[in-house]
Protein backbone atom coordinates (compact mmCIF):
# COMPACT_ATOMS: atom_id res chain seq x y z
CA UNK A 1 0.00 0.00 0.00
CA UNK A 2 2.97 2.28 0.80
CA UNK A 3 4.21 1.93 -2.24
CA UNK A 4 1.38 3.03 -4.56
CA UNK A 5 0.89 6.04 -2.55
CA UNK A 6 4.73 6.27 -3.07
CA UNK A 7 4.48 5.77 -6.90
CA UNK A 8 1.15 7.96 -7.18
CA UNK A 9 2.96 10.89 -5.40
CA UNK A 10 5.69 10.22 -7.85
CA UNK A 11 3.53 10.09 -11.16
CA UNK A 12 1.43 13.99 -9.92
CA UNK A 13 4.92 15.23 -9.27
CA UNK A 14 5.83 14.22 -13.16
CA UNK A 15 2.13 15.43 -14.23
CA UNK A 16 2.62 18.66 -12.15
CA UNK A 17 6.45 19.43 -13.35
CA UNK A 18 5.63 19.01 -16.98
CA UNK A 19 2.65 20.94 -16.61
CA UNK A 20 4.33 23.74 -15.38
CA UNK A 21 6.63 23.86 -17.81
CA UNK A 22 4.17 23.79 -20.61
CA UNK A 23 2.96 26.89 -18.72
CA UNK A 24 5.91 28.46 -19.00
CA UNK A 25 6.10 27.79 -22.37
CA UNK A 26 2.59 29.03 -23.32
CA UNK A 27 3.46 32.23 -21.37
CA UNK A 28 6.30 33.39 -22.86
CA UNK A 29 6.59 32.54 -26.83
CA UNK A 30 9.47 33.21 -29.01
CA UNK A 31 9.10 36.49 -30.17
CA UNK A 32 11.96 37.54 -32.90
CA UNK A 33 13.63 40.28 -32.11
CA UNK A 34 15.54 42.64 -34.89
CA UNK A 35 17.23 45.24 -33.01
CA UNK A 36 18.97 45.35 -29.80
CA UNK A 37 16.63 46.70 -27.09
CA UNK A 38 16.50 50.30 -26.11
CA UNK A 39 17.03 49.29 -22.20
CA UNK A 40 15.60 47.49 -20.29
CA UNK A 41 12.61 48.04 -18.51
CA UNK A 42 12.73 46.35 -15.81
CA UNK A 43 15.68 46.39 -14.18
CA UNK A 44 15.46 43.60 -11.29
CA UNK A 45 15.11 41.05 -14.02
CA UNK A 46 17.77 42.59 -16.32
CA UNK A 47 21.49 42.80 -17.11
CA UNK A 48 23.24 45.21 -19.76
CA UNK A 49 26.30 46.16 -20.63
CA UNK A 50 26.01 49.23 -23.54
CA UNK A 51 26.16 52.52 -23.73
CA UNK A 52 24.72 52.76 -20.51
CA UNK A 53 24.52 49.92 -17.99
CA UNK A 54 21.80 48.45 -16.23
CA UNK A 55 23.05 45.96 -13.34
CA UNK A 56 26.78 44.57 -15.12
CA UNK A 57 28.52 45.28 -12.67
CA UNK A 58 32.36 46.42 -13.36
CA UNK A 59 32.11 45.25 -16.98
CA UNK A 60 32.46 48.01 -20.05
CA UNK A 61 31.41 47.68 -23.66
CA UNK A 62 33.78 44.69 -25.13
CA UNK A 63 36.38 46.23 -27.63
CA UNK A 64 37.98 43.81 -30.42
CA UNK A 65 40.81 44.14 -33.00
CA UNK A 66 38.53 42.26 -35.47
CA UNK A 67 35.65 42.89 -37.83
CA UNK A 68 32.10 42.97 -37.39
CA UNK A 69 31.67 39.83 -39.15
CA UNK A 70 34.36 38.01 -37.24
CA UNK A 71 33.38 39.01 -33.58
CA UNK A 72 29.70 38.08 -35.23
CA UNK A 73 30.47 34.50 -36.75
CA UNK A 74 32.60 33.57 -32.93
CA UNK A 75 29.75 35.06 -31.05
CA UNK A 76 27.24 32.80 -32.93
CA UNK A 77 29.82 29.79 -32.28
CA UNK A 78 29.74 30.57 -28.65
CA UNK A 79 26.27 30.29 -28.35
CA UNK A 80 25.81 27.19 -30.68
CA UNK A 81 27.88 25.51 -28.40
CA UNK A 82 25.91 26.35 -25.12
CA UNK A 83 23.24 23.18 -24.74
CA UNK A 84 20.76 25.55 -23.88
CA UNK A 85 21.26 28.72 -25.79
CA UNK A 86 19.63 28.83 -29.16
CA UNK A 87 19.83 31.55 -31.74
CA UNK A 88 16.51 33.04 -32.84
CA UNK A 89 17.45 35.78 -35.19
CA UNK A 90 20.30 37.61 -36.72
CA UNK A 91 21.55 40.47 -39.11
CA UNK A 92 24.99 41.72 -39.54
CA UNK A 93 25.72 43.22 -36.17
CA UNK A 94 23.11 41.92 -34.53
CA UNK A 95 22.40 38.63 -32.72
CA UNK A 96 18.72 37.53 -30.62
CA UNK A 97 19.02 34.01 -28.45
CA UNK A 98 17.49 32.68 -25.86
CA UNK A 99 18.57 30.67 -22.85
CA UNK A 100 17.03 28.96 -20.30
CA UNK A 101 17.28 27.76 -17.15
CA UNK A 102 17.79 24.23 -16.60
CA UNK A 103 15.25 23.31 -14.02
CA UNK A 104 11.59 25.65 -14.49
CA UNK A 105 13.01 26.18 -18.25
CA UNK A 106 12.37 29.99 -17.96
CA UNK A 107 13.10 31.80 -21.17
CA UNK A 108 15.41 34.21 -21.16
CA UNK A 109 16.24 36.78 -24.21
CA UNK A 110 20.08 37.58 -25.25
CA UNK A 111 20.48 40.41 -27.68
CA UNK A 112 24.43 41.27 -28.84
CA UNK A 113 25.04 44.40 -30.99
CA UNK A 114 28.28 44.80 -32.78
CA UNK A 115 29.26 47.40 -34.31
CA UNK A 116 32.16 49.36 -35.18
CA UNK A 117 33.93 52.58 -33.47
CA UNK A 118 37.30 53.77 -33.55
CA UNK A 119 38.41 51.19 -36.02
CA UNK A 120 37.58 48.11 -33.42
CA UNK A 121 34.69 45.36 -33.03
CA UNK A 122 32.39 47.43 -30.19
CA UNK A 123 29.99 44.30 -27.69
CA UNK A 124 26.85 45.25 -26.71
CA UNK A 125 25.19 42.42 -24.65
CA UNK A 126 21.86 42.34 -22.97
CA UNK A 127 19.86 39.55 -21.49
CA UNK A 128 16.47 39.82 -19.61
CA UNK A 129 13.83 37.12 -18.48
CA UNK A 130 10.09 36.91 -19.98
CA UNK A 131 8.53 36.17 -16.79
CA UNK A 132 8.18 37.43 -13.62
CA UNK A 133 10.00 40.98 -12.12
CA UNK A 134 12.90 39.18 -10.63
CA UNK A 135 15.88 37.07 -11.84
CA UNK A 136 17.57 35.80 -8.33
CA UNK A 137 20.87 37.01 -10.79
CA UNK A 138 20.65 34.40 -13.49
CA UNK A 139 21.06 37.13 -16.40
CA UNK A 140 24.07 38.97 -14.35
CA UNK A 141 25.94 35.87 -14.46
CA UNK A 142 24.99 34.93 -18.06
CA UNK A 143 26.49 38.23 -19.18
CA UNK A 144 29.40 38.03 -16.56
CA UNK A 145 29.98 34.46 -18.23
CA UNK A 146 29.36 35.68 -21.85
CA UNK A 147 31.55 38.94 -21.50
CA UNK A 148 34.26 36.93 -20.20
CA UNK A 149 34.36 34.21 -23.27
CA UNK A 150 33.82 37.20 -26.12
CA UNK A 151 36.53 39.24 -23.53
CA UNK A 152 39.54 36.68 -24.58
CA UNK A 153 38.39 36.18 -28.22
C-alpha cells in the first residue's frame, strides 16, 4: 500500500512538473527580435552592458581588434555551443538568443550588438527574463559568463 501512494505521489509530481513547464512555455513565446533593445525596462530582471549599464557590474562595452563579421560568426559559435542557448534571429551586427534555465526552463532573451567605433569590433550584450520581475541574478551571471568568453576572443 505504501508503495502506490509512493508511486502515485511520484507520477502527480511528473504530471505537475511538466505541466508547469508547458505553462511556462505558453506564457512566454518566441518572439523575434531585430534590433537590440533600447534598455531594459525592468531592471530587477535585467542585465546590460552598452552605452549605458543596467546591473553589469564592473564590466564596459567589449572592444575587439577584429571585424564585425568576425566578432559576429565567434559570437554565434559561442552560443551554438551552449546546450541551452539557441539563436533566434540575426543580421549583420546583430544577434537575438534565448537561454534557459535548466530546471523551471524559464526563457530568457540575449540580444548582442556589434558594431564598429574607432576602427575596433564594439559588444553590446543584454539579457532579460520573460517572466516574472525578478531574476535571483541568473542574467548577471549569463552576461558576466558571456563577457568573459567574447573578452579573450
Amino acid at each position: 500500500m505504501d508503495s502506490i501512494i509512493i508511486i502515485a505521489l511520484f507520477l502527480m509530481s511528473v504530471i505537475a512538473y511538466v505541466g508547469m513547464i508547458n505553462v511556462i512555455y505558453f506564457l512566454a513565446p518566441n518572439k523575434k527580435w531585430t534590433e537590440f533593445p533600447k534598455k531594459c525596462n525592468i531592471k530587477t530582471k535585467c542585465t546590460r552592458v552598452a552605452e549605458s549599464n543596467t546591473r553589469g557590474y564592473g564590466l564596459k562595452p567589449i572592444e575587439l581588434e577584429y571585424s564585425i563579421e568576425h566578432v559576429q560568426k565567434e559570437i554565434i559559435n559561442i552560443i551554438e555551443t551552449n546546450p541551452r542557448m539557441k539563436i533566434i534571429n540575426y543580421s549583420s551586427g546583430f544577434i537575438h538568443a534565448t537561454d534557459f534555465t535548466p530546471f523551471f526552463r524559464f526563457y530568457d532573451d540575449v540580444a548582442i550588438k556589434i558594431f564598429e567605433e574607432n576602427d575596433k569590433a564594439v559588444v553590446w550584450l543584454q539579457s532579460q527574463s520573460r517572466l516574472g520581475y525578478y531574476d535571483f541574478q541568473v542574467n548577471e551571471k549569463r552576461i558576466q559568463k558571456l563577457h568573459q568568453i567574447i573578452s579573450s576572443l
